[in-house]
Protein backbone atom coordinates (compact mmCIF):
# COMPACT_ATOMS: atom_id res chain seq x y z
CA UNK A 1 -5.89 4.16 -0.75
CA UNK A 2 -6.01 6.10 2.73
CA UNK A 3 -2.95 8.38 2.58
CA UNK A 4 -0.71 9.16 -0.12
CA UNK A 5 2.71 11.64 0.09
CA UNK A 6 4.20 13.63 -2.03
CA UNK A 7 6.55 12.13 -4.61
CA UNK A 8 10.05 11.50 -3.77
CA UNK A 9 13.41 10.04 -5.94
CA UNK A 10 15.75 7.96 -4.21
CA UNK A 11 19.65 8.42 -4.49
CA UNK A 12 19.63 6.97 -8.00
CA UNK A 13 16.65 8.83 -9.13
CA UNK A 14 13.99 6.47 -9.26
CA UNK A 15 10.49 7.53 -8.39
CA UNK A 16 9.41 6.35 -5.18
CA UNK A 17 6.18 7.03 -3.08
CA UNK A 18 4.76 6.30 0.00
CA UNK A 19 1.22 5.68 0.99
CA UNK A 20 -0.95 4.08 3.22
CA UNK A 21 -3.64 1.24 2.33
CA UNK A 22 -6.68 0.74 4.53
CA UNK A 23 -8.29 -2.94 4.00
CA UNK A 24 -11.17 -3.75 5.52
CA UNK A 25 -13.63 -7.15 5.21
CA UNK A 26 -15.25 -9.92 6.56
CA UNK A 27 -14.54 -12.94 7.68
CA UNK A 28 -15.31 -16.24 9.64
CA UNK A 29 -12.91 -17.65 12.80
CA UNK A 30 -14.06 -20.33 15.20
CA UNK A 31 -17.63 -19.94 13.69
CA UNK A 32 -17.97 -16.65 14.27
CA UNK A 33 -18.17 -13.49 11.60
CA UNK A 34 -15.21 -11.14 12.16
CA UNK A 35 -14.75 -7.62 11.19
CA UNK A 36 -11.33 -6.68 10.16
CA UNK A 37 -9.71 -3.71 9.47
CA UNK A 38 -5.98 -2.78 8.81
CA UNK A 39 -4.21 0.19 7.92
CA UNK A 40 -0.52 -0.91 6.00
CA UNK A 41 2.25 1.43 5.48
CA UNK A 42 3.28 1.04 1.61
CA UNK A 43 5.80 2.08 -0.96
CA UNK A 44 5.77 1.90 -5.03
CA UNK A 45 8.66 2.86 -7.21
CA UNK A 46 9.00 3.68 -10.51
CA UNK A 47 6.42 3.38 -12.97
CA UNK A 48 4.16 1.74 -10.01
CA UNK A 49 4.57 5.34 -8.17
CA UNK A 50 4.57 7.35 -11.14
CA UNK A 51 0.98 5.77 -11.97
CA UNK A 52 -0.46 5.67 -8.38
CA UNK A 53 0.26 9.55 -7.70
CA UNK A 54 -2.37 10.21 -9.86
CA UNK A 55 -5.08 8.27 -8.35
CA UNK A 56 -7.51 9.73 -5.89
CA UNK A 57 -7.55 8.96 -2.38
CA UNK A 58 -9.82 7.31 -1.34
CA UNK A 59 -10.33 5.06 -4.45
CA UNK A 60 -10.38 1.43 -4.22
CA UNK A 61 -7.81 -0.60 -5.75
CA UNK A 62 -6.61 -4.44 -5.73
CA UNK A 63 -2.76 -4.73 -4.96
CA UNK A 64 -0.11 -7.69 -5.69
CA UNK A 65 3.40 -7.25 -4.28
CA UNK A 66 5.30 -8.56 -0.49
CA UNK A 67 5.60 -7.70 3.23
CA UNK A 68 9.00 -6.37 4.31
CA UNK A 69 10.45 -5.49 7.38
CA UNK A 70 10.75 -0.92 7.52
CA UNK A 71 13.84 0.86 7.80
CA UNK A 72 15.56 -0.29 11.07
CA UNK A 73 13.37 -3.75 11.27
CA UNK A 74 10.57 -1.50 12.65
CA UNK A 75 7.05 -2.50 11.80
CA UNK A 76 5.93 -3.51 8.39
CA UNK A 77 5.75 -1.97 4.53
CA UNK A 78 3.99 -3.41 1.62
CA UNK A 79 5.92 -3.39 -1.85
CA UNK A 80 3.37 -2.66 -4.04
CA UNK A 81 4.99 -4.71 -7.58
CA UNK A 82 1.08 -4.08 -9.30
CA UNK A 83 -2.40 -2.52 -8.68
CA UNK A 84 -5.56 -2.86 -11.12
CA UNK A 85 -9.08 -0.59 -10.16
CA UNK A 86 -11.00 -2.83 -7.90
């Protein structure tokens, strides 16, 4: 976890926070090692939220959830559905 805000509610009062995810790793294309390295724009609500606002930055977790489009179809935000200490 790179970046994490401050917590908000939506409209109907469910937790909601946003955060940013930094993966990084290696792997191989056309025979050759590759670095990559990603920063993702997420978003947890509810329980998920509650439970990552009390994590530290910079600690390393394993994520399940999808790939949406942002508000106004621009760029991309992961939906973090579950997270377990990596």
């Amino acid at each position: 976890m790179a970046e994490l805000e401050s917590m908000r509610y939506t409209p109907a009062g469910l937790p909601a926070l946003n955060l940013g995810l930094e993966h990084a790793s290696q792997v191989e294309e056309a025979g050759q090692a590759r670095q990559v390295k990603v920063t993702v724009k997420a978003v947890a609500f509810g329980a998920q939220a509650e439970r990552l606002a009390r994590q530290a930055v910079g600690s390393q977790w394993r994520f399940k959830g999808f790939l949406a489009s942002g508000r106004n179809g621009k760029g991309v935000v992961f939906h973090i559905q579950d997270f377990t200490q990596d």
